[in-house]
Protein backbone atom coordinates (compact mmCIF):
# COMPACT_ATOMS: atom_id res chain seq x y z
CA UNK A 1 -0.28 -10.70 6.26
CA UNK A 2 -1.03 -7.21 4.40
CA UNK A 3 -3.44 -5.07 6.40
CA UNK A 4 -5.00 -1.60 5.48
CA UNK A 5 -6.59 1.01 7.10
CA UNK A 6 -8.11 3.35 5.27
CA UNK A 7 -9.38 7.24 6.79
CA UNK A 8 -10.13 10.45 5.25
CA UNK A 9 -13.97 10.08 4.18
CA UNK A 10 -16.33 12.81 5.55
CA UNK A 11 -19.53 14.99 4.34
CA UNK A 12 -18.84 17.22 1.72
CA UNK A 13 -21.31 19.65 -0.71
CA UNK A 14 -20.94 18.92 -4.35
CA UNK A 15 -17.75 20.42 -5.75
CA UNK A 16 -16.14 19.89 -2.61
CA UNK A 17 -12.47 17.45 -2.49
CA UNK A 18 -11.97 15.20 0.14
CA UNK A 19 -8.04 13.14 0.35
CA UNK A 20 -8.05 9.43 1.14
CA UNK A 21 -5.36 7.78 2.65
CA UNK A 22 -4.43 3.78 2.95
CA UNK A 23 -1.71 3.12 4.93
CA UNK A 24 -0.30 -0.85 4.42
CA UNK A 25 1.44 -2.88 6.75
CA UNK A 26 2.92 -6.71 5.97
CA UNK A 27 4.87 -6.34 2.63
CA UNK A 28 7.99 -5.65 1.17
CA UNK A 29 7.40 -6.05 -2.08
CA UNK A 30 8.94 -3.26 -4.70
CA UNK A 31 5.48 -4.51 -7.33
CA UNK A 32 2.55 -3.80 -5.78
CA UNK A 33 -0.59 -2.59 -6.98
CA UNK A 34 -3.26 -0.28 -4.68
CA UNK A 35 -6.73 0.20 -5.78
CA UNK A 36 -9.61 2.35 -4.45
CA UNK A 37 -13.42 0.95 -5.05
CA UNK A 38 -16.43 2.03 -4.29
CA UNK A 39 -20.14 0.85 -3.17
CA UNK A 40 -23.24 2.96 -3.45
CA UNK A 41 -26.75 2.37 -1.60
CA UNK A 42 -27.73 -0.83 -3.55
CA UNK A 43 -24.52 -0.88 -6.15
CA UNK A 44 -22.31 -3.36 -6.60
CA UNK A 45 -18.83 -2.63 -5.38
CA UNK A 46 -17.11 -1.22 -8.42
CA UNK A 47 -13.25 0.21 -9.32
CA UNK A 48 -12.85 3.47 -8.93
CA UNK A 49 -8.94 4.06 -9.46
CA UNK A 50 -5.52 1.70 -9.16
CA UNK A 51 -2.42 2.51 -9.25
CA UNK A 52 0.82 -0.14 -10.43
CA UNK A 53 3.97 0.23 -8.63
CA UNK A 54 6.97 -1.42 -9.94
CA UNK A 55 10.83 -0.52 -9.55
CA UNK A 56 11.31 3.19 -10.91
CA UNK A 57 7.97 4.16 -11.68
CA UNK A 58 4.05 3.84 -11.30
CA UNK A 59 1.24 3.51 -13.60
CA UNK A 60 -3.02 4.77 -12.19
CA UNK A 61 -5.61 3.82 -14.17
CA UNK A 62 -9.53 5.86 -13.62
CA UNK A 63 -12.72 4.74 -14.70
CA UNK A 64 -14.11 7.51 -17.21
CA UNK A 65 -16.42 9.24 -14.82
CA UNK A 66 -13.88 9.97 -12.11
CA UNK A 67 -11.28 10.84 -14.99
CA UNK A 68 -10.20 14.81 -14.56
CA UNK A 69 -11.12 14.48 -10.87
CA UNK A 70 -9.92 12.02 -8.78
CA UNK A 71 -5.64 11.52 -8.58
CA UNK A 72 -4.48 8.27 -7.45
CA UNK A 73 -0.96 8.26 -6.13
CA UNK A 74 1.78 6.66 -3.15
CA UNK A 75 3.42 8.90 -0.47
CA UNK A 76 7.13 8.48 -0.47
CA UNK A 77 7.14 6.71 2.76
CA UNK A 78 5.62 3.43 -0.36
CA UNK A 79 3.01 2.69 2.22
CA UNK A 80 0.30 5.09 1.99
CA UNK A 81 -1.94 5.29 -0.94
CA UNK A 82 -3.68 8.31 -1.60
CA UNK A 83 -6.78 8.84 -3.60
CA UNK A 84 -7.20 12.81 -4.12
CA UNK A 85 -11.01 13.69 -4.92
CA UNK A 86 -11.84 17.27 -6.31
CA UNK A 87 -15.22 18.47 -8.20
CA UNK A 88 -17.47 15.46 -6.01
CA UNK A 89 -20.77 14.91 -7.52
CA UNK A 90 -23.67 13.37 -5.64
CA UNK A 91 -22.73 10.39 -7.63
CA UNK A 92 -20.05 9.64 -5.84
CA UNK A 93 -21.72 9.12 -2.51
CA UNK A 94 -20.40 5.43 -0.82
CA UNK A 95 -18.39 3.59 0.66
CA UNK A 96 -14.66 4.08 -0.55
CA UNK A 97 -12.48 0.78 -0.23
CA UNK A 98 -8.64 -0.16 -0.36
CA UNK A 99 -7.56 -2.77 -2.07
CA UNK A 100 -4.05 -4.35 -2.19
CA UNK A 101 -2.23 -7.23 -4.26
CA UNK A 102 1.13 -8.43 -4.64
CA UNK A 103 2.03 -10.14 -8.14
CA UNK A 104 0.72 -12.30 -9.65
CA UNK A 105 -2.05 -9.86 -10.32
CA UNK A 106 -5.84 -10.76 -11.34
CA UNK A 107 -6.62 -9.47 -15.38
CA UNK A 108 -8.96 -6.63 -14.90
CA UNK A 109 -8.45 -4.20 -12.19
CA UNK A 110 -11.67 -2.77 -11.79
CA UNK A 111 -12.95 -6.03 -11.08
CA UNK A 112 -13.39 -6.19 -7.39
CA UNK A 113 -13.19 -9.96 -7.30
CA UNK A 114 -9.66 -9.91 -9.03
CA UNK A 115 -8.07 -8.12 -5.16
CA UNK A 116 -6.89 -10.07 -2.71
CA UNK A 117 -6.57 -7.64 0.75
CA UNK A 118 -9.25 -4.83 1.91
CA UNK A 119 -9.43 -2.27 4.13
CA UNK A 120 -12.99 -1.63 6.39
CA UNK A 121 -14.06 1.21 4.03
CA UNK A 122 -14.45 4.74 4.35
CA UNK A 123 -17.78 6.88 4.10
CA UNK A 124 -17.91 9.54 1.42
CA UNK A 125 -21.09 11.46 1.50
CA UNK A 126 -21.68 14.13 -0.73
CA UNK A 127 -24.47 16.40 -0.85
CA UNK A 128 -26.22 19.67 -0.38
């Protein structure tokens, strides 16, 4: 069974960074793929970044208005995923999820349904 646990979230001004970690347990896969989401006050949860991990290499994908910002990456221990946030906006206030999935994976990444594990989530708060 894959679990996550997720930590790093906190109260930052705007243009503040804040590092996320997600560190799995239960696989031993070498294809994987991580994903961070996020849910705002009265949002739907929505994709954030994900990251494809396959033998020799590893492939993020960002939605546009994280793009320039946020880095999505692995730690070399290939359980912890990391989700880097510089420049925060106000925008980007919620709760930050892990995600998980071993292949076969769902079509669209970003869609939150498509993921089959979760961590509890994360707060990310940023304001003045």
């Amino acid at each position: 069974q894959v679990q996550l646990v997720e930590s790093g979230g906190g109260s930052v001004p705007p243009g503040g960074s804040l590092r996320l970690s997600c560190v799995a347990s239960g696989w031993t896969s070498t294809r994987r793929r991580m994903g961070w989401f996020r849910q705002g006050p009265g949002k739907e949860r929505e994709g954030v970044a994900s990251i494809y991990i396959y033998p020799g290499g590893a492939t993020p994908y960002y939605i546009d208005p994280v793009k320039g910002r946020f880095t999505i990456s692995q730690d070399n221990d290939q359980k912890t995923g990391v989700l880097q946030m510089n420049n925060l906006k106000p925008e980007d206030t919620g709760m930050y999820y892990c995600a998980a999935d071993l292949p076969p994976y769902g079509g669209t990444w970003y869609a939150a349904g498509e993921w089959k594990h979760w961590g509890q989530g994360t707060q990310v708060t940023v304001s003045s």
